[in-house]
Protein backbone atom coordinates (compact mmCIF):
# COMPACT_ATOMS: atom_id res chain seq x y z
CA UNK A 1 -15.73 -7.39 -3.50
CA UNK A 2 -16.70 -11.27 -5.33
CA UNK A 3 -13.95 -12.97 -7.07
CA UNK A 4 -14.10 -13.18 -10.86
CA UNK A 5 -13.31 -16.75 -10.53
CA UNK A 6 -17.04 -16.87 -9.67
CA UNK A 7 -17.93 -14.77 -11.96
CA UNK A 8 -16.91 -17.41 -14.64
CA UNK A 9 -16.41 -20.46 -13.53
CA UNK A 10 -19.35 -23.18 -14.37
CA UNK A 11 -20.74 -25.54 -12.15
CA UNK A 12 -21.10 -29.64 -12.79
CA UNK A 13 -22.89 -31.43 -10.70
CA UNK A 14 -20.77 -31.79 -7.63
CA UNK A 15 -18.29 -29.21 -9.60
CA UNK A 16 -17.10 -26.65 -6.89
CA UNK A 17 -17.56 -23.23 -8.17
CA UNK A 18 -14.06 -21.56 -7.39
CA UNK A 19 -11.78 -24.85 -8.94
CA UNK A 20 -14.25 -25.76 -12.39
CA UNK A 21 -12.93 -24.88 -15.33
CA UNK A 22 -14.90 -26.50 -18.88
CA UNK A 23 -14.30 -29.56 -19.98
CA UNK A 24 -11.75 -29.63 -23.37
CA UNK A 25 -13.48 -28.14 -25.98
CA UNK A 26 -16.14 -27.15 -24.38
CA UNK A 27 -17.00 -23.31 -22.84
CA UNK A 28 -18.75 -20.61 -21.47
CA UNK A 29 -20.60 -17.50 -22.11
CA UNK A 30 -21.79 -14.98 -19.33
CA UNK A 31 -23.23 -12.09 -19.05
CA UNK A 32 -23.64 -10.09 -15.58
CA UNK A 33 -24.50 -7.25 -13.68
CA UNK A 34 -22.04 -6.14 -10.66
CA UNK A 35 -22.39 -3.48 -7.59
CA UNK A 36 -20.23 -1.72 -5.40
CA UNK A 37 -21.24 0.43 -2.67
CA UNK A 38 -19.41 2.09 0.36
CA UNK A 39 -20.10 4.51 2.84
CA UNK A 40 -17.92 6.23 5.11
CA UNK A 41 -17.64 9.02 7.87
CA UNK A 42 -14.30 11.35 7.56
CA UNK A 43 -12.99 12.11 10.71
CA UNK A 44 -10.88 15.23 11.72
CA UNK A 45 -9.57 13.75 14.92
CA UNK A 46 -13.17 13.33 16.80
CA UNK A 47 -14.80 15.37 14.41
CA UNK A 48 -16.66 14.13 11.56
CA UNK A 49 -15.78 16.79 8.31
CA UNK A 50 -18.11 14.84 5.87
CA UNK A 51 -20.23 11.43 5.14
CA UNK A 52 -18.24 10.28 1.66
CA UNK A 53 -19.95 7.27 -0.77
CA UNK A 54 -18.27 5.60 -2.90
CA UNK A 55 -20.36 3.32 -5.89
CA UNK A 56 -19.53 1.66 -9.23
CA UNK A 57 -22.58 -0.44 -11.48
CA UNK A 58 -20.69 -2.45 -13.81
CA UNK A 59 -21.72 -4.82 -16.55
CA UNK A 60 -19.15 -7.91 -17.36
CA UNK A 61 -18.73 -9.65 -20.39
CA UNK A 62 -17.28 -12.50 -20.41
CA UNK A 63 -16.07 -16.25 -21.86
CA UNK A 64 -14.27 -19.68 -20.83
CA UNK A 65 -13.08 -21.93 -23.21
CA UNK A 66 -10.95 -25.86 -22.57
CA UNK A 67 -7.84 -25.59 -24.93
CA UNK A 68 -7.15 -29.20 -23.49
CA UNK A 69 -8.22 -30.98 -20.44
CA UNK A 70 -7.54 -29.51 -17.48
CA UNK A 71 -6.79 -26.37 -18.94
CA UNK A 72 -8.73 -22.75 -20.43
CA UNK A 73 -8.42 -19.69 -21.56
CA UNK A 74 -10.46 -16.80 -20.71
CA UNK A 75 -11.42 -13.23 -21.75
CA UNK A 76 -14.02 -10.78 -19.76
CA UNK A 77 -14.91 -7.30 -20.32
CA UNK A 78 -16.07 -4.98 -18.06
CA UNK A 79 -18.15 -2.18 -18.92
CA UNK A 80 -18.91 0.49 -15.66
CA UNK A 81 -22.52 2.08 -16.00
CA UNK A 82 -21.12 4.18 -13.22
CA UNK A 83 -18.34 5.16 -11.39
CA UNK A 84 -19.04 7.62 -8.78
CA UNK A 85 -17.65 8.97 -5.33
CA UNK A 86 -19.86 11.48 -3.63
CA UNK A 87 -20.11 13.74 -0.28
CA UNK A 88 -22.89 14.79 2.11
CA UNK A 89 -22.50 17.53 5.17
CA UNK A 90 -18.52 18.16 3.54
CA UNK A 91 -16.87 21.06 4.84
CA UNK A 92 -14.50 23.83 3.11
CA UNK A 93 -11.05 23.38 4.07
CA UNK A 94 -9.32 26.28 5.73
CA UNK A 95 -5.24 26.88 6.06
CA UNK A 96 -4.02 26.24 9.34
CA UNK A 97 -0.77 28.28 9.46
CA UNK A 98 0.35 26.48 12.98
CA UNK A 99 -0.14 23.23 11.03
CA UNK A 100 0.87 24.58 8.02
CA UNK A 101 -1.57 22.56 6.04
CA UNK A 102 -5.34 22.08 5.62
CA UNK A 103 -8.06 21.90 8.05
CA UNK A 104 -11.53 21.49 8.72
CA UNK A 105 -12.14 23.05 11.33
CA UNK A 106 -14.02 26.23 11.80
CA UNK A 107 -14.59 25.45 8.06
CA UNK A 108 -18.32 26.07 6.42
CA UNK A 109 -20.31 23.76 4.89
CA UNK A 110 -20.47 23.47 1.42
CA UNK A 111 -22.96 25.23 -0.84
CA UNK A 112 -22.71 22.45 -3.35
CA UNK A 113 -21.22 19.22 -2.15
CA UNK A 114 -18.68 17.59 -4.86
CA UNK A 115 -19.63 14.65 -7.20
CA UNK A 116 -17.30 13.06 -9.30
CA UNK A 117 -18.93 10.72 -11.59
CA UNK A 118 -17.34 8.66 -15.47
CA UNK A 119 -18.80 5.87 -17.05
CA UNK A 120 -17.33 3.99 -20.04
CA UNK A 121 -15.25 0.22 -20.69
CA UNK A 122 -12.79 -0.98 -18.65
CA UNK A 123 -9.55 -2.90 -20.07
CA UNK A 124 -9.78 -5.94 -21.42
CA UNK A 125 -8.63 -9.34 -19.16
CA UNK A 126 -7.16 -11.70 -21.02
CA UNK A 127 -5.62 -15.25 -19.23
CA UNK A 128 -5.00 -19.05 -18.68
CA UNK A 129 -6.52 -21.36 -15.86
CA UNK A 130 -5.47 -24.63 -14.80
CA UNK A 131 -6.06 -27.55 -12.73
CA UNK A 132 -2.57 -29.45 -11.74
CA UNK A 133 -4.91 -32.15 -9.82
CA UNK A 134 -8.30 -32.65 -10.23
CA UNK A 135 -10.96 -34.38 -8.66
CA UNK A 136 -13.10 -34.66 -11.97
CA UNK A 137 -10.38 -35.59 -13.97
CA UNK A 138 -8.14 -37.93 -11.92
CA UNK A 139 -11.40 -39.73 -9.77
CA UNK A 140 -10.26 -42.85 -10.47
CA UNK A 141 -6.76 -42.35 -9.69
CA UNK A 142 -7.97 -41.72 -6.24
CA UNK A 143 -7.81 -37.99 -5.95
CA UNK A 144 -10.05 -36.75 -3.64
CA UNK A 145 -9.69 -32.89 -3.98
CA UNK A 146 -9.09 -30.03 -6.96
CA UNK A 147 -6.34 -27.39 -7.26
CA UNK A 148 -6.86 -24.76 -9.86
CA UNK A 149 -4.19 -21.84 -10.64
CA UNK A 150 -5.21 -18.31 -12.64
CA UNK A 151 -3.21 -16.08 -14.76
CA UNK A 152 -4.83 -13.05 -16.01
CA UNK A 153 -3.27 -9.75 -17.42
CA UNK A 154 -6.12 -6.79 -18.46
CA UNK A 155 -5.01 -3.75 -20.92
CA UNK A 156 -4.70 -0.84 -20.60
CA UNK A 157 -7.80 1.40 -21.42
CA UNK A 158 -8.23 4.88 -22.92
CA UNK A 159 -10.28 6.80 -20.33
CA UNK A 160 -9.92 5.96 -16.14
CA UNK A 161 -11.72 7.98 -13.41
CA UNK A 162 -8.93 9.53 -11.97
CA UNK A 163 -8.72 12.91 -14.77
CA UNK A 164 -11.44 14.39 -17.51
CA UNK A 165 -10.64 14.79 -20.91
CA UNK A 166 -10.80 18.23 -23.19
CA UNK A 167 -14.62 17.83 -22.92
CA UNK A 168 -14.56 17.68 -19.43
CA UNK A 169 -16.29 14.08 -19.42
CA UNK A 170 -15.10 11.78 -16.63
CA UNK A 171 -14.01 7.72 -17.49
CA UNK A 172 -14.37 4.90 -15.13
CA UNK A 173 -12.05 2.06 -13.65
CA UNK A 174 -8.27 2.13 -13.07
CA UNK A 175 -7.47 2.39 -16.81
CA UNK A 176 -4.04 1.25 -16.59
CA UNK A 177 -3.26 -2.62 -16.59
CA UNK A 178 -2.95 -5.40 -14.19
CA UNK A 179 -2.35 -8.61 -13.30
CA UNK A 180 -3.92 -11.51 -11.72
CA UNK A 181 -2.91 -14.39 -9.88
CA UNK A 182 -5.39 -16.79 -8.38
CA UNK A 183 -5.05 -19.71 -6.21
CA UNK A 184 -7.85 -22.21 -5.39
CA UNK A 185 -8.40 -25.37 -3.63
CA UNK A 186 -11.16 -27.55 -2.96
CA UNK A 187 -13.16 -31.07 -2.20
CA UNK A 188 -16.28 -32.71 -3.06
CA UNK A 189 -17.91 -34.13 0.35
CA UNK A 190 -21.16 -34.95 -0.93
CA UNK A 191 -23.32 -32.50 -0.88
CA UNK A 192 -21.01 -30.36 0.66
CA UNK A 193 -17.69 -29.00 -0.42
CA UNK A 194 -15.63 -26.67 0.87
CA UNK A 195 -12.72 -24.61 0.12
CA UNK A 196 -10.09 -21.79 0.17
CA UNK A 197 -8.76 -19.36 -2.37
CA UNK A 198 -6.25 -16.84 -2.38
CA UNK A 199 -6.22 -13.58 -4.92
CA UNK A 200 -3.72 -11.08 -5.89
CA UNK A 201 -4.58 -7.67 -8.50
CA UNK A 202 -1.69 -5.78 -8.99
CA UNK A 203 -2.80 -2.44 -10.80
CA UNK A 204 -0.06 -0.77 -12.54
CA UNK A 205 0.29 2.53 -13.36
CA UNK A 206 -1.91 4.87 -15.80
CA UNK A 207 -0.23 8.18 -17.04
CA UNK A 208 -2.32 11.38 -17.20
CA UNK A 209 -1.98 15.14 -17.26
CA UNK A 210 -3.55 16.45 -14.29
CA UNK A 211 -5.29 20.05 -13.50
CA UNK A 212 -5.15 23.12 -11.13
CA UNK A 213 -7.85 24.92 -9.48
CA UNK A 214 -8.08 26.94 -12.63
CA UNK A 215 -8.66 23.95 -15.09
CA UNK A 216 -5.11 23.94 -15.86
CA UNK A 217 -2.91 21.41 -16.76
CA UNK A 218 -0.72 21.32 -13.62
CA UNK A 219 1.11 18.02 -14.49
CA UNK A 220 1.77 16.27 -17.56
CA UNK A 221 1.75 13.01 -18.15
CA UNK A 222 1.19 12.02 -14.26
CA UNK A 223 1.77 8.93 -12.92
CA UNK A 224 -1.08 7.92 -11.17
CA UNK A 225 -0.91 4.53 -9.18
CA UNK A 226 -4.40 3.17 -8.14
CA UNK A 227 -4.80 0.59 -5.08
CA UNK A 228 -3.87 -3.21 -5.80
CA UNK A 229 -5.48 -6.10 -3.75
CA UNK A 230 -5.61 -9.03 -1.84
CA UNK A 231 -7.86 -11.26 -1.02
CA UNK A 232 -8.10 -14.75 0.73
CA UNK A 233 -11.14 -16.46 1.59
CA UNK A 234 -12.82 -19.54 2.15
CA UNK A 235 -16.15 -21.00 2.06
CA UNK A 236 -18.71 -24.08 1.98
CA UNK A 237 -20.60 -24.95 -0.61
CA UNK A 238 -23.99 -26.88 -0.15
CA UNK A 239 -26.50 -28.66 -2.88
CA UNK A 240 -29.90 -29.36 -1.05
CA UNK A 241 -31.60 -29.96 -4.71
CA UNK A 242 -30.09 -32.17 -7.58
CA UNK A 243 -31.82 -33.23 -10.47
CA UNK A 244 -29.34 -35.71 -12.81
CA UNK A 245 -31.83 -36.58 -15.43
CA UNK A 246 -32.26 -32.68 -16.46
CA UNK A 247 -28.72 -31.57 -15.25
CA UNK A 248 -30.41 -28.96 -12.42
CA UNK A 249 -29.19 -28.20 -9.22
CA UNK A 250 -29.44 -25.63 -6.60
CA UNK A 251 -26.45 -24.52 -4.59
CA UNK A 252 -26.06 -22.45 -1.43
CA UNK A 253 -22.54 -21.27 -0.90
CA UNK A 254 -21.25 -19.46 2.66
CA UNK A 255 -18.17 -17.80 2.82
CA UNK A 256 -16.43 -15.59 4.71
CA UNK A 257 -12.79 -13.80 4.78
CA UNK A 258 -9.66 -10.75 5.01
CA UNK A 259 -8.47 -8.37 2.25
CA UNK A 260 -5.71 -6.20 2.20
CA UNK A 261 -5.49 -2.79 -0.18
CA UNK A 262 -2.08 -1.10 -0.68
CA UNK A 263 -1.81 2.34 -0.97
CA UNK A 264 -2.14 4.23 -4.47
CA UNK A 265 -0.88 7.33 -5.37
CA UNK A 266 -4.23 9.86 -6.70
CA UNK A 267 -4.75 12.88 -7.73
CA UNK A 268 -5.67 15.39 -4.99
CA UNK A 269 -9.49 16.41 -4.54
CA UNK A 270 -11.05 13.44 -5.08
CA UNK A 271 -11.18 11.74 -2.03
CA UNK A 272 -11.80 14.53 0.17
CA UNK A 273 -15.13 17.22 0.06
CA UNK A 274 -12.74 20.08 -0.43
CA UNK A 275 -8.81 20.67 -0.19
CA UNK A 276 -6.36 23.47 -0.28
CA UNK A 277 -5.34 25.04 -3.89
CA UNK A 278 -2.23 24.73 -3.26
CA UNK A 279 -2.57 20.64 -3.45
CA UNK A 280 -4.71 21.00 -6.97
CA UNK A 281 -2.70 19.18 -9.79
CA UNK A 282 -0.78 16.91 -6.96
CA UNK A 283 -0.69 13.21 -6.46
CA UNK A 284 -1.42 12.03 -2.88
CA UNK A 285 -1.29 8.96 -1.62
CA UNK A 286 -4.05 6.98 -0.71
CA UNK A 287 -3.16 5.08 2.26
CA UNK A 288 -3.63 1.50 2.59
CA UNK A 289 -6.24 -0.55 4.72
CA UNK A 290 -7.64 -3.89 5.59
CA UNK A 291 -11.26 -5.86 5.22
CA UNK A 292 -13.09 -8.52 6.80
CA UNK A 293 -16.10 -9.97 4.75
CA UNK A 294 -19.25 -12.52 4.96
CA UNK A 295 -20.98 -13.97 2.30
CA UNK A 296 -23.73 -15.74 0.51
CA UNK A 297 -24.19 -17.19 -2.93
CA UNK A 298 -27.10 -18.42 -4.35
CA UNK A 299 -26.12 -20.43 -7.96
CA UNK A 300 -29.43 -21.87 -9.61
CA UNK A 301 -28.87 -24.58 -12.81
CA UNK A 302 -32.48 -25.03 -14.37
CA UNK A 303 -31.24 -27.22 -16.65
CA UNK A 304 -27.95 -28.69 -18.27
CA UNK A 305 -26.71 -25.63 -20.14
CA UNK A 306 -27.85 -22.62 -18.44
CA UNK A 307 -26.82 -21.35 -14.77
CA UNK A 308 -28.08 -18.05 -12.97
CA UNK A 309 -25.96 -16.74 -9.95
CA UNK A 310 -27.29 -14.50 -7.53
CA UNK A 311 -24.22 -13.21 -4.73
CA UNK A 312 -23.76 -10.56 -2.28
CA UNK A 313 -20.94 -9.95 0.16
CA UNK A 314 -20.60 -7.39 3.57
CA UNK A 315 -17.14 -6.19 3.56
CA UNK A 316 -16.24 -4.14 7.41
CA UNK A 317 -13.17 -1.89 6.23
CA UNK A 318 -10.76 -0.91 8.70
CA UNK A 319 -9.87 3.00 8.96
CA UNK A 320 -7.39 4.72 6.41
CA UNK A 321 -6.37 8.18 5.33
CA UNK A 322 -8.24 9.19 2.02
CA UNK A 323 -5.01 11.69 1.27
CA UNK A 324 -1.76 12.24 3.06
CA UNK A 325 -1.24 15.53 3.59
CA UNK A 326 -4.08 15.81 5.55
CA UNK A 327 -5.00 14.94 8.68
CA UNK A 328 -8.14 13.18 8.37
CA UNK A 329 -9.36 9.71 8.25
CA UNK A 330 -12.07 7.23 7.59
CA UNK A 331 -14.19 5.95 10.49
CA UNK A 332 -14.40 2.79 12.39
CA UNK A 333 -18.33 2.15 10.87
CA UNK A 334 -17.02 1.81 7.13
CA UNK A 335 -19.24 -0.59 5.40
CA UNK A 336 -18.94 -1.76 1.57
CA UNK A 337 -21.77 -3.86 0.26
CA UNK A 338 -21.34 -5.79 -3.09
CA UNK A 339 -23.32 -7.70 -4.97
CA UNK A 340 -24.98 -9.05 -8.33
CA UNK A 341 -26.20 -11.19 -10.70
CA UNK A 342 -25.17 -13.23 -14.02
CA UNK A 343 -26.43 -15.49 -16.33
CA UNK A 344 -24.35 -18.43 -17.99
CA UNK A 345 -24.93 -20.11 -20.79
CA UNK A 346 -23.29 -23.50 -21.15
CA UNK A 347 -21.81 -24.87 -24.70
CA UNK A 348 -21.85 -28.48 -23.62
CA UNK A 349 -22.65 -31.83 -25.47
CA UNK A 350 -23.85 -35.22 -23.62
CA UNK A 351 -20.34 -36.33 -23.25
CA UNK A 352 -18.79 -33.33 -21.93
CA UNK A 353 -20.79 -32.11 -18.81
C-alpha cells in the first residue's frame, strides 16, 4: 500500500514529498480518504477451491507540527469505514483421513459464502521526524540532497477484526500496537527529484478470547499476531507547472518497488471459505509473502496553504498459504490495488514556506 510519509508530508516548492517536514513552528492538517483492495484465487494444488477479496475504506486524520528546525512531531488517526474479507465459488471442506486434515476436494459449494466484515478507529500513531541534512536548510552550506528519519509508535485499540464482541459486532485494523521506522533520501534536480525510502511496521501482538463452532469461547485471552511489513521503494518526482507568486505547483510523481510481509499468527476461519471444526478457536499462521508495486501520484498546490493529493499504486503479490494446516494456497494472478485522496491544509506565514 502508499506510505504515510506521503500521507503527511507537505510540499514547498522544490520540497520532495517523502523528506519535507514543516518549517519550525509551522504545521499541518490533513484529512484523507484511503483504499485497499485485493483479489485472489485459492488453489488446492491445480484446483481453484474459491475466489477470496480482501478490502478496507479508511479515513485518516492527521497533523505535522516543527518543534524546531529540522525537526516534528506527528499524530494521525485512522478511522476504517470498512474492513472486510469475502469469498465467491468457496467450497465446504471435507476430512481427508489419508491426509488426516482438511480438504477441498469432492467438497460442495457453499449455500452462503462467508463475509467477515468490522468497522470502527484504529490506534492512535504518535511520533518524531527528522532531517540530519537538509537541502532546504543547509543550501548554502552546499548540501545538495535531504535525509529524513521517522519514529512512530500507534496504541493499542479496543476492538480489531480478528474476534466479535458479546454483541457479535466485528472491529477493524490490527488493534494491537506498532512501530514505525522510516528512512528517506532525496535531491532537488530542478524540476525533477528523485529518491528512495525504506519502511518497517512491526505489529505487535493483540490478546483476545477466541470461539468454537458453537459460539464458544475456545481460547481466552489469545494471542493473536497480525502480519508486519516492509517496504522499500523509490521514485521520481516531476513539476511541469510552478507558479511562485501564488505558491502553486503541480507535481507528477512515478515510483515503483518490493515489499515483504512476515507471517502472523490468526485465528482459524477467516482466511479460508470454510475449515474443519476441529481448527475453530485455533490460531494459524498466516504465512508470509512478497510484493512488487508501480505507482503514480498526482499532488496539486492551488495556492500557498492548501495541497490536494490524488495516488494509486498496483501491488503483484507473490503466492502464500492463507492458513497452515491446510494445504492450499494463493495464486500466481494476486493483484492488490490501493489508492486515495487527501486534502492538506497548510499553517504557514510569508516567512516560513
Amino acid at each position: 500500500m502508499l506510505t504515510l510519509a506521503l500521507l503527511l508530508s507537505t510540499p514547498l516548492a522544490h520540497a520532495v514529498e517523502v523528506t519535507h517536514i514543516p518549517p519550525f513552528l509551522r504545521g499541518d492538517i490533513n484529512v484523507g480518504y484511503e483504499f485497499d483492495l485485493e483479489s485472489t484465487n485459492l488453489l488446492e494444488g491445480d484446483t481453484q477451491v474459491a475466489r477470496m477479496a480482501q478490502e478496507q475504506h479508511r479515513m485518516r486524520y492527521g497533523a505535522v507540527f516543527g518543534v524546531a528546525p529540522g525537526a516534528a512531531l506527528f499524530v494521525e488517526l485512522p478511522s476504517y469505514l470498512r474492513d472486510r474479507v469475502s469469498y465467491a465459488d468457496g467450497r465446504q471442506m471435507v476430512y481427508e483421513p489419508t491426509l488426516e486434515s482438511g480438504t477441498f476436494a469432492g467438497g460442495e459449494l457453499l449455500e452462503n459464502q462467508p463475509v467477515f466484515e468490522g468497522k470502527g478507529l484504529g490506534g492512535t500513531w504518535l511520533g518524531v521526524r527528522g532531517t540530519p541534512w537538509s537541502q532546504e536548510l543547509m543550501g548554502g552550506r552546499g548540501v545538495k540532497s535531504t535525509w529524513l528519519l521517522e519514529f512512530g509508535y500507534r496504541f493499542i485499540d479496543e476492538s480489531n477484526f480478528w474476534v466479535e464482541d458479546d454483541e457479535g459486532l466485528r472491529g477493524a485494523g490490527p488493534g494491537g500496537p506498532a512501530t514505525r521506522w522510516r528512512t528517506a533520501f532525496s535531491a532537488d534536480k530542478g524540476v525533477s527529484r528523485p529518491y528512495i525510502e525504506g519502511s518497517f511496521e512491526k505489529n505487535y501482538w493483540v490478546e483476545a478470547d477466541i470461539l468454537d463452532a458453537d459460539g464458544e469461547v475456545a481460547v481466552e485471552n489469545a494471542v493473536i499476531t497480525p502480519r508486519s511489513k516492509l517496504d522499500v521503494h523509490t521514485g521520481l518526482e516531476v513539476t511541469p507547472y510552478e507558479d511562485d507568486v501564488r505558491g502553486a505547483s503541480f507535481t507528477i510523481d512515478f515510483r515503483f518497488g518490493w515489499g515483504y510481509r512476515t507471517f502472523g499468527e490468526v485465528p482459524s476461519g477467516i482466511y479460508l471459505p470454510s475449515t474443519l471444526p476441529t481448527s475453530a478457536g485455533d490460531l494459524v499462521i498466516t504465512s508470509e509473502t512478497n510484493t512488487f508495486k508501480g505507482g503514480l501520484g498526482l499532488y496539486y498546490r492551488p495556492f500557498t496553504y492548501m495541497k490536494i493529493n490524488l495516488f494509486t499504486d498496483l501491488h503483484y503479490v507473490m503466492p502464500y498459504q492463507p492458513e497452515h494446516p491446510y494445504e492450499v494456497q494463493t495464486g500466481y494472478s494476486t493483484l492488490n490495488f490501493t489508492g486515495g485522496a487527501q486534502l492538506e491544509i497548510l499553517i504557514r506565514t510569508e516567512s516560513g514556506l
